[in-house]
PDB file of N, CA and C in Angstrom:
ATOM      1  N   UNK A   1      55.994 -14.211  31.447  1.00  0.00           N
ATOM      2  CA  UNK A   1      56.856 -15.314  31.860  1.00  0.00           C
ATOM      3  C   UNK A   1      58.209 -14.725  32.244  1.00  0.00           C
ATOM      4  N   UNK A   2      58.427 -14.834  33.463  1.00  0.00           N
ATOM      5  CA  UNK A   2      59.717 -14.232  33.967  1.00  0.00           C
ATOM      6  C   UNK A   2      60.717 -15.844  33.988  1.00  0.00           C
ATOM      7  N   UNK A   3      62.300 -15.238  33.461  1.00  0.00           N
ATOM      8  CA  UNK A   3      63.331 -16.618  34.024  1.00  0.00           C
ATOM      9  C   UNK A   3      64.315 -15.279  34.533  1.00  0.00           C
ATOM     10  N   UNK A   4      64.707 -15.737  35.663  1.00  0.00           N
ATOM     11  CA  UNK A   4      65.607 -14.639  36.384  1.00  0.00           C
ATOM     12  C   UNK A   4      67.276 -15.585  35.281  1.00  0.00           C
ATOM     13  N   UNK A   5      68.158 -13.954  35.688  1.00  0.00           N
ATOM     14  CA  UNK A   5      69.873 -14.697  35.161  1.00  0.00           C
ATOM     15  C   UNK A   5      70.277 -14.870  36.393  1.00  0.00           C
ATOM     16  N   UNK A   6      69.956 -14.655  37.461  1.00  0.00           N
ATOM     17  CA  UNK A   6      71.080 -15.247  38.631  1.00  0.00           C
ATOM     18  C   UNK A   6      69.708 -15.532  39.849  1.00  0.00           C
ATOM     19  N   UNK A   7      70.768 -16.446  40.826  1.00  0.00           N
ATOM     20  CA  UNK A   7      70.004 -16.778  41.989  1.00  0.00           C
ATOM     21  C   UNK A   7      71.007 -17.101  42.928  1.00  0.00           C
ATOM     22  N   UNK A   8      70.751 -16.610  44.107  1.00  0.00           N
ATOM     23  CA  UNK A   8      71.451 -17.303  45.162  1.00  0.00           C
ATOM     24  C   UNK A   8      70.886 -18.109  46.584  1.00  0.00           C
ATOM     25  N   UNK A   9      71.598 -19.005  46.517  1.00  0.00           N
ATOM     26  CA  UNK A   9      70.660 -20.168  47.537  1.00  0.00           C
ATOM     27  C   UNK A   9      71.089 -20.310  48.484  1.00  0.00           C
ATOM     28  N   UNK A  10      71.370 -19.216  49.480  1.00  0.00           N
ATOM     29  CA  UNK A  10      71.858 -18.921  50.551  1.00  0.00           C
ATOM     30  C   UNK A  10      70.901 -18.802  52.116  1.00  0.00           C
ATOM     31  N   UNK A  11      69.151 -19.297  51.397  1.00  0.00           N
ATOM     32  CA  UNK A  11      68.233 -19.517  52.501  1.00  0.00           C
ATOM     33  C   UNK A  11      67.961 -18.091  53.653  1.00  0.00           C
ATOM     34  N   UNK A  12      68.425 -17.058  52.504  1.00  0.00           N
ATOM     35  CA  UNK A  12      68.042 -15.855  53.239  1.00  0.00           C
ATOM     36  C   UNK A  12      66.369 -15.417  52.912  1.00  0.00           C
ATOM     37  N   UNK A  13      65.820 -16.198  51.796  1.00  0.00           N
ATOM     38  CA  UNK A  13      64.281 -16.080  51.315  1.00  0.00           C
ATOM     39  C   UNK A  13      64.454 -14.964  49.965  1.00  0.00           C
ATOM     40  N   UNK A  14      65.261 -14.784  49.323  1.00  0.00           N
ATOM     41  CA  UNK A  14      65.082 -13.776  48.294  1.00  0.00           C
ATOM     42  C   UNK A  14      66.092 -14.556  47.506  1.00  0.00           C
ATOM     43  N   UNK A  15      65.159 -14.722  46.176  1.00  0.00           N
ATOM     44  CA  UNK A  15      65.973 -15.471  45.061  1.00  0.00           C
ATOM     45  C   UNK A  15      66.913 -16.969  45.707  1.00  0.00           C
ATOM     46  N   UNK A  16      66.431 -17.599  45.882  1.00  0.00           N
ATOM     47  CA  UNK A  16      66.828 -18.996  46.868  1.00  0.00           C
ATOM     48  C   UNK A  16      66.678 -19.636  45.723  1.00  0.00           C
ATOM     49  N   UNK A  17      65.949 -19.887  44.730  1.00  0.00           N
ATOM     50  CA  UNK A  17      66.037 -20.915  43.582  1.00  0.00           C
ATOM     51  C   UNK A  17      65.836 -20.273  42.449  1.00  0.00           C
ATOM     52  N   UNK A  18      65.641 -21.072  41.283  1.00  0.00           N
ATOM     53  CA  UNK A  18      65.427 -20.649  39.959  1.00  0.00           C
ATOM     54  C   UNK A  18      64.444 -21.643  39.577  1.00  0.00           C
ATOM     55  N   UNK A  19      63.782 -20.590  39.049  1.00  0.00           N
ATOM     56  CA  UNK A  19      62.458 -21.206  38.245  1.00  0.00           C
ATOM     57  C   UNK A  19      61.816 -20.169  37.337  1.00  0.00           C
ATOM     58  N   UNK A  20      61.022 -20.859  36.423  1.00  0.00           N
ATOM     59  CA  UNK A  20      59.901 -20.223  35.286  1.00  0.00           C
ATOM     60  C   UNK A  20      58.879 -20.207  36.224  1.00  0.00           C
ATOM     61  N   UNK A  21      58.590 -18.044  36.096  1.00  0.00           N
ATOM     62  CA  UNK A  21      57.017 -18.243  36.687  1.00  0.00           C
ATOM     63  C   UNK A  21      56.389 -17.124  35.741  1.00  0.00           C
ATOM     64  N   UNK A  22      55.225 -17.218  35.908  1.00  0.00           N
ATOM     65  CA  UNK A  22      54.462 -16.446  35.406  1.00  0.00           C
ATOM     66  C   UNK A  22      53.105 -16.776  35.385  1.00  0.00           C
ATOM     67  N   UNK A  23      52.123 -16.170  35.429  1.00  0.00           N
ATOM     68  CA  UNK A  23      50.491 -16.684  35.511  1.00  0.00           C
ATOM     69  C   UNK A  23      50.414 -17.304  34.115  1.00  0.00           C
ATOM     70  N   UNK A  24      51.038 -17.660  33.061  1.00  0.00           N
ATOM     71  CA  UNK A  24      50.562 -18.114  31.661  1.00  0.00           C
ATOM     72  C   UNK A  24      51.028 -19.443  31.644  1.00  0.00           C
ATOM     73  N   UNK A  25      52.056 -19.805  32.582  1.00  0.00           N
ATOM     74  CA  UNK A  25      52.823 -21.207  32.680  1.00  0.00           C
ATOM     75  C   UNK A  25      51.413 -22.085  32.662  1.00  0.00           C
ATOM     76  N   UNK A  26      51.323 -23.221  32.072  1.00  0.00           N
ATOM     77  CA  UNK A  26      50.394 -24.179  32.157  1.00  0.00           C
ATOM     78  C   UNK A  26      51.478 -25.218  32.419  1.00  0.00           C
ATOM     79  N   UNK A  27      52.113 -25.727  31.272  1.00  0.00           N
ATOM     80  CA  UNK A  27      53.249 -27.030  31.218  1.00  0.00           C
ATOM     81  C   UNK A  27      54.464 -26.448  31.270  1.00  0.00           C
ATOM     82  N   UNK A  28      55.283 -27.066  31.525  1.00  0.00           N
ATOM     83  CA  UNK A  28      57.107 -27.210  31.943  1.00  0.00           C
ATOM     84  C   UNK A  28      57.538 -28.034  31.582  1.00  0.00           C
ATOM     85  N   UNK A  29      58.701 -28.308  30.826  1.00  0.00           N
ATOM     86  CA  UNK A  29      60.036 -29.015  30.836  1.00  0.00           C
ATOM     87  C   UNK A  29      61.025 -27.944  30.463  1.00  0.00           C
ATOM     88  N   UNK A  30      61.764 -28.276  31.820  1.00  0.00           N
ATOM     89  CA  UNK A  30      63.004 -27.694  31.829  1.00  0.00           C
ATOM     90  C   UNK A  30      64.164 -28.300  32.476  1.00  0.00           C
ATOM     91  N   UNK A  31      65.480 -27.963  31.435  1.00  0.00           N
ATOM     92  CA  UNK A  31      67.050 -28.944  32.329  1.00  0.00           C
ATOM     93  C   UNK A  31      67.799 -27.737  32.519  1.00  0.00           C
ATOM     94  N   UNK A  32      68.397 -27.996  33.494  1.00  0.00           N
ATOM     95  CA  UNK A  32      69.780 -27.050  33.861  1.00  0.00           C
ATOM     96  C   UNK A  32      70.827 -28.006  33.419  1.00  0.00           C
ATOM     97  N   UNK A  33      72.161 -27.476  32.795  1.00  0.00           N
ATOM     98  CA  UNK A  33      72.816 -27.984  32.672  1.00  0.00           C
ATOM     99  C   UNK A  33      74.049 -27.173  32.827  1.00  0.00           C
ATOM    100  N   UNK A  34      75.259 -27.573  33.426  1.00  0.00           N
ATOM    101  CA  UNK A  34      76.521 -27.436  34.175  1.00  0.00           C
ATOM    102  C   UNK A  34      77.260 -27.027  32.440  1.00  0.00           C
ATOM    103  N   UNK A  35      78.653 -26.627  33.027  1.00  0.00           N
ATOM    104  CA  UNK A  35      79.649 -25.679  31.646  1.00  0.00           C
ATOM    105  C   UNK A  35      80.387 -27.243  31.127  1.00  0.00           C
ATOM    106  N   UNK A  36      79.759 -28.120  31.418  1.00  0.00           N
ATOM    107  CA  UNK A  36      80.682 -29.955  30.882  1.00  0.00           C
ATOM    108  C   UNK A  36      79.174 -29.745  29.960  1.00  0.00           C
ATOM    109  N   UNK A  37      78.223 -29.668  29.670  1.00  0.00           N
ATOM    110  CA  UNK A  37      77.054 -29.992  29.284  1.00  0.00           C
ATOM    111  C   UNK A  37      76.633 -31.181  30.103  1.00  0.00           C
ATOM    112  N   UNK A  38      76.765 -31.267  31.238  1.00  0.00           N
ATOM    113  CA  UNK A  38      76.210 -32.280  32.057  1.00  0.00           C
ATOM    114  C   UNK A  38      74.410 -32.033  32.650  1.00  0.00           C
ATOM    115  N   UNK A  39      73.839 -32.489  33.086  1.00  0.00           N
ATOM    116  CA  UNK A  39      72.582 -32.477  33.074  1.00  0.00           C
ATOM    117  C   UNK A  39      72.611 -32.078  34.702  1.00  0.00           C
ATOM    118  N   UNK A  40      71.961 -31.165  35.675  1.00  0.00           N
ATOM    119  CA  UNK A  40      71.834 -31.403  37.243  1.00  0.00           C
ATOM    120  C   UNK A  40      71.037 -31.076  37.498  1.00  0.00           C
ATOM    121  N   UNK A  41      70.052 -30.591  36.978  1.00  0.00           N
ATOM    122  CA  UNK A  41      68.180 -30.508  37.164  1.00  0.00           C
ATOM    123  C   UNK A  41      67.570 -30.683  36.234  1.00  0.00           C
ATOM    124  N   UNK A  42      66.237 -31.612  36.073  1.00  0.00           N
ATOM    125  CA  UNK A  42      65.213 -31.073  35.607  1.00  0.00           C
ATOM    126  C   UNK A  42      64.586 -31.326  36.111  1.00  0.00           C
ATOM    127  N   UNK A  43      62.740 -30.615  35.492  1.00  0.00           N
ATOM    128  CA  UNK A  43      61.596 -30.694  36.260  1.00  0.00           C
ATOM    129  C   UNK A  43      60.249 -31.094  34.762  1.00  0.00           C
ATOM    130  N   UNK A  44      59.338 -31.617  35.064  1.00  0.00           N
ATOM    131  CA  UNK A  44      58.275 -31.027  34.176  1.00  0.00           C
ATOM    132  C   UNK A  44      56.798 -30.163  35.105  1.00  0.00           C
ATOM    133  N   UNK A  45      57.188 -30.120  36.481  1.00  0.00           N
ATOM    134  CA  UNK A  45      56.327 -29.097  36.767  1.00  0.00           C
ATOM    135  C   UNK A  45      56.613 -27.906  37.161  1.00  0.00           C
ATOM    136  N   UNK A  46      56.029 -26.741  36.810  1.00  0.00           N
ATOM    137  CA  UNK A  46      55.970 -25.476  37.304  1.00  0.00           C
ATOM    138  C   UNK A  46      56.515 -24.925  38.408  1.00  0.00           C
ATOM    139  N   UNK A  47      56.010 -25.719  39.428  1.00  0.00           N
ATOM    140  CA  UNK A  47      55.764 -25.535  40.932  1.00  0.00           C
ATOM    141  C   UNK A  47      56.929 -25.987  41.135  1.00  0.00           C
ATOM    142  N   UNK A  48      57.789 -26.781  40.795  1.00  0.00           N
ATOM    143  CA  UNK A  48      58.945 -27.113  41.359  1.00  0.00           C
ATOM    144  C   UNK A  48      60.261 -26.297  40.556  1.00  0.00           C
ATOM    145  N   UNK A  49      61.018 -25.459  41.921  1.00  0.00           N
ATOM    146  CA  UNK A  49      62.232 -25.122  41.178  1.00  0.00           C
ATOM    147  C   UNK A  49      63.877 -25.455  41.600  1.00  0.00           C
ATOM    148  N   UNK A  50      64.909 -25.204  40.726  1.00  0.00           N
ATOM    149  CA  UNK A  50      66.303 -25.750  41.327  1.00  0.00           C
ATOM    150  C   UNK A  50      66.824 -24.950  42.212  1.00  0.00           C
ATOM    151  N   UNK A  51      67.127 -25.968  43.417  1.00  0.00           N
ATOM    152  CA  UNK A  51      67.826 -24.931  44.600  1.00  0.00           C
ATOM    153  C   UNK A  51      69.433 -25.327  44.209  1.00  0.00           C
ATOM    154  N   UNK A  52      69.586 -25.170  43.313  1.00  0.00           N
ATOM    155  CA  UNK A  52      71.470 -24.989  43.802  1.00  0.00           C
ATOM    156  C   UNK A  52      71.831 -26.309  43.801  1.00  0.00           C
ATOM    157  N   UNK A  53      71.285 -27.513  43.580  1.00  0.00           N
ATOM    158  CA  UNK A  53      71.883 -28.955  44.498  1.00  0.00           C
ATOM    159  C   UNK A  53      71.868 -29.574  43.295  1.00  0.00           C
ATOM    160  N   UNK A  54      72.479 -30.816  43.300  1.00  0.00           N
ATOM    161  CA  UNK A  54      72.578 -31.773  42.545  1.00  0.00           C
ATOM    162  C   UNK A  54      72.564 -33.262  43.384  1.00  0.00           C
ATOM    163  N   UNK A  55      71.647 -33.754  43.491  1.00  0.00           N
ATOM    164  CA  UNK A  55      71.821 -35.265  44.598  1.00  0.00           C
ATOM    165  C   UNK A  55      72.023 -35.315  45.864  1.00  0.00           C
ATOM    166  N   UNK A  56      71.413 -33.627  46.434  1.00  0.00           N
ATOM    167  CA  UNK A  56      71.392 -33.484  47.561  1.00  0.00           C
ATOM    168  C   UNK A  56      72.828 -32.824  48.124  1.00  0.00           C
ATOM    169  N   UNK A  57      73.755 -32.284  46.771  1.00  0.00           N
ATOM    170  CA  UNK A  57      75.223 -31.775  47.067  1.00  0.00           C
ATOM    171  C   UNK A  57      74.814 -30.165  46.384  1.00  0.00           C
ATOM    172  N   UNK A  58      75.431 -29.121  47.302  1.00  0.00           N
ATOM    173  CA  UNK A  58      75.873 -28.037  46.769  1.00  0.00           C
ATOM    174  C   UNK A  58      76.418 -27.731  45.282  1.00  0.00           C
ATOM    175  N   UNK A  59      76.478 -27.569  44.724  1.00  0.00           N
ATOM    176  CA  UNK A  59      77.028 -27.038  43.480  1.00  0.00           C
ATOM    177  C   UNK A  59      77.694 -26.146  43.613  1.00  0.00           C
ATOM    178  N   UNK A  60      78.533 -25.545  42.834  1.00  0.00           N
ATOM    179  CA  UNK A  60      79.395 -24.725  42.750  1.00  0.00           C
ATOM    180  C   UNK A  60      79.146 -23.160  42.423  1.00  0.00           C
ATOM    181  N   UNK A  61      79.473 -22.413  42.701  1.00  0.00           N
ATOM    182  CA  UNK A  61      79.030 -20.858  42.219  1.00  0.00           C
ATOM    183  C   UNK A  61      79.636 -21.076  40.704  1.00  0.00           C
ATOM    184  N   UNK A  62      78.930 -20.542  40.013  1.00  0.00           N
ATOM    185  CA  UNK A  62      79.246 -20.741  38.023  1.00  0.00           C
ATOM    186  C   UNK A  62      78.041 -19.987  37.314  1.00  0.00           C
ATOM    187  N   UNK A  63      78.523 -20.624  36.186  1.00  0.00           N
ATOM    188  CA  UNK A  63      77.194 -20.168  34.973  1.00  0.00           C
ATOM    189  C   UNK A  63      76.921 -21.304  34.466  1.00  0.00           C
ATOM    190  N   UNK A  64      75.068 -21.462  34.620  1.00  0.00           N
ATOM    191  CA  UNK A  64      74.465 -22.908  34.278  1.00  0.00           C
ATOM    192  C   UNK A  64      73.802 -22.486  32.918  1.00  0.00           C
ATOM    193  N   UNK A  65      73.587 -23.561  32.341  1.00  0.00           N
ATOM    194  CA  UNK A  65      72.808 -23.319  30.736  1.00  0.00           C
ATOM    195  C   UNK A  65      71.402 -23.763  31.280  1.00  0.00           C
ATOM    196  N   UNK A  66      70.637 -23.206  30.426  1.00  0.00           N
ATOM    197  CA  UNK A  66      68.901 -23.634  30.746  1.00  0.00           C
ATOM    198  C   UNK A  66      68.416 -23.772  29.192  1.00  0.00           C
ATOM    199  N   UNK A  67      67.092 -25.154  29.249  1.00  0.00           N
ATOM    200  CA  UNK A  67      66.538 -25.040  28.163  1.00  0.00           C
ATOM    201  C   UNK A  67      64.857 -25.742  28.618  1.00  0.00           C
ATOM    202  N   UNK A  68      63.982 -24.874  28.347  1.00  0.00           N
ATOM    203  CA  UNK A  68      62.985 -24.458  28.989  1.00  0.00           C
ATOM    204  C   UNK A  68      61.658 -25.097  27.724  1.00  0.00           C
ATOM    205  N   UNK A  69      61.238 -25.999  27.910  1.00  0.00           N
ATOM    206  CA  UNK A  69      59.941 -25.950  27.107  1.00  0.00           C
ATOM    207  C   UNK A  69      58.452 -25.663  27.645  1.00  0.00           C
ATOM    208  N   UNK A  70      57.620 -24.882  27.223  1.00  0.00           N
ATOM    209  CA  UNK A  70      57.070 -24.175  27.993  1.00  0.00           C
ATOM    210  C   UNK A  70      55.342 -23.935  27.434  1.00  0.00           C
ATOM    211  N   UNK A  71      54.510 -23.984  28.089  1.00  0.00           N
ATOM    212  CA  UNK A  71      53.218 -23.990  27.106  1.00  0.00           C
ATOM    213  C   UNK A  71      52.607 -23.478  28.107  1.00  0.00           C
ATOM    214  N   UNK A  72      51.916 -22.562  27.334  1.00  0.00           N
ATOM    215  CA  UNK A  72      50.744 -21.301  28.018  1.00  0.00           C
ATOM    216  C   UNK A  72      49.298 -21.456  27.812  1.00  0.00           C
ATOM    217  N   UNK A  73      48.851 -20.794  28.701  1.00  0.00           N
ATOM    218  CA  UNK A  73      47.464 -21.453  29.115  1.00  0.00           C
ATOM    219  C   UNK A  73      46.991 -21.309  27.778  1.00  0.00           C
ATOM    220  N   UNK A  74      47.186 -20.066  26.762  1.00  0.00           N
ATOM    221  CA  UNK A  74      46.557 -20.521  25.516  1.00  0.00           C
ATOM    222  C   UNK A  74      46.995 -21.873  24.173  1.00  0.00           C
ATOM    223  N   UNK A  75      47.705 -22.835  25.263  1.00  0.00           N
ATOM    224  CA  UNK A  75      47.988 -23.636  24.418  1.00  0.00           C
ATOM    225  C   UNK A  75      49.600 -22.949  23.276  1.00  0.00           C
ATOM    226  N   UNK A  76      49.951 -21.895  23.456  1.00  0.00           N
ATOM    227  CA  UNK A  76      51.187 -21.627  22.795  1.00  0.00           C
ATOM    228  C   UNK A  76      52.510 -22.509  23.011  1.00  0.00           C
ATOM    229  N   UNK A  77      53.248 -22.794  22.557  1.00  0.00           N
ATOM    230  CA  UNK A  77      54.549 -23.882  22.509  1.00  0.00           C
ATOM    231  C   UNK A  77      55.822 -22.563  22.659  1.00  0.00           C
ATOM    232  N   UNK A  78      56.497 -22.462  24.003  1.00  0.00           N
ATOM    233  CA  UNK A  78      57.841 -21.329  23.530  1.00  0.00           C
ATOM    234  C   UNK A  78      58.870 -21.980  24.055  1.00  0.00           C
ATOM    235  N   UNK A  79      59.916 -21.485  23.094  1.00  0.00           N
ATOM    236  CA  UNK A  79      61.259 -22.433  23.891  1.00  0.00           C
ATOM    237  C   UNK A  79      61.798 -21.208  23.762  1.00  0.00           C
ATOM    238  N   UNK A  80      62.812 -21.632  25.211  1.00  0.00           N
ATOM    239  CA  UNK A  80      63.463 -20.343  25.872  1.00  0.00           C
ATOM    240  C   UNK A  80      64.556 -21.130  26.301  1.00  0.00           C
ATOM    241  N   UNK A  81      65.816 -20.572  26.154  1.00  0.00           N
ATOM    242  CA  UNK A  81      67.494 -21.090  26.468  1.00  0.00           C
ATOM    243  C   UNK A  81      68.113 -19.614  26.841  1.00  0.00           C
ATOM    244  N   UNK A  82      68.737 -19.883  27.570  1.00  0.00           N
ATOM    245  CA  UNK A  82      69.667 -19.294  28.227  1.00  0.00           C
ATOM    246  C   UNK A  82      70.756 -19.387  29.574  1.00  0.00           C
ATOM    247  N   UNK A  83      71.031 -18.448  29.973  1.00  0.00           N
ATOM    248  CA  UNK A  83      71.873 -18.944  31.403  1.00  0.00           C
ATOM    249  C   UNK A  83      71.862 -18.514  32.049  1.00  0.00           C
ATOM    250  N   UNK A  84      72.056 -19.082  33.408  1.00  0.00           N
ATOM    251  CA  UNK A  84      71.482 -18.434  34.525  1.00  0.00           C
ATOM    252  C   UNK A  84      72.994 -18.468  35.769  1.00  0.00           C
ATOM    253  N   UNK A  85      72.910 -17.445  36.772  1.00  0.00           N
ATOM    254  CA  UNK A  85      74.199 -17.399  37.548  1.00  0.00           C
ATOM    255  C   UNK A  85      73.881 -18.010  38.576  1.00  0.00           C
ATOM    256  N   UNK A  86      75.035 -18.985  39.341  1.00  0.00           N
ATOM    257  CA  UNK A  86      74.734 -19.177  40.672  1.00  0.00           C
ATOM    258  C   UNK A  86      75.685 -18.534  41.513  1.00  0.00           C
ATOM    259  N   UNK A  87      75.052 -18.340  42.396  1.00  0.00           N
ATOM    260  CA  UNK A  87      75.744 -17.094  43.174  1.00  0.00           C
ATOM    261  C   UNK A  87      75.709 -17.541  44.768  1.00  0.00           C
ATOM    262  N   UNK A  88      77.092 -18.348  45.567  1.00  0.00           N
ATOM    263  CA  UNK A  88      76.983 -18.329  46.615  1.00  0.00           C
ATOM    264  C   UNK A  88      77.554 -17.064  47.645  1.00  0.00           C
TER     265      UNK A  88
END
């Protein structure tokens, strides 16, 4: 299970979003949350990851908090927190 610390969403095709991947991902819930503890993504699927936006607005270059609930194809439960960079 890879979570990258930075991404930049600059639509050059390398690191454009952030997301949990890995072949063991089965389930997802995960929030990004802004340095207010404000909420500006979440997802509960896999396949979908955060480009940078909030309501269809840019966000700011910063450091976002992540908290990741996560279950693997063997049925394992892992929670994973940390933070991730945005980088315009």
């Amino acid at each position: 299970i890879l979570i990258p610390t930075a991404f930049s969403p600059n639509n050059d095709g390398t690191n454009d979003e952030f997301s949990v991947t890995g072949n063991d991902v089965q389930r997802l819930n995960m929030q990004v949350f802004d340095r207010w503890g404000n909420q500006v993504f979440e997802t509960n699927n896999p396949q979908i990851a955060w480009d940078g936006t909030q309501k269809g607005k840019s966000l700011p270059m910063g450091t976002y908090t992540y908290y990741a609930l996560i279950t693997t194809n063997s049925n394992e439960t892992l929670t994973k927190k940390g933070f991730v960079v945005l980088v315009r």
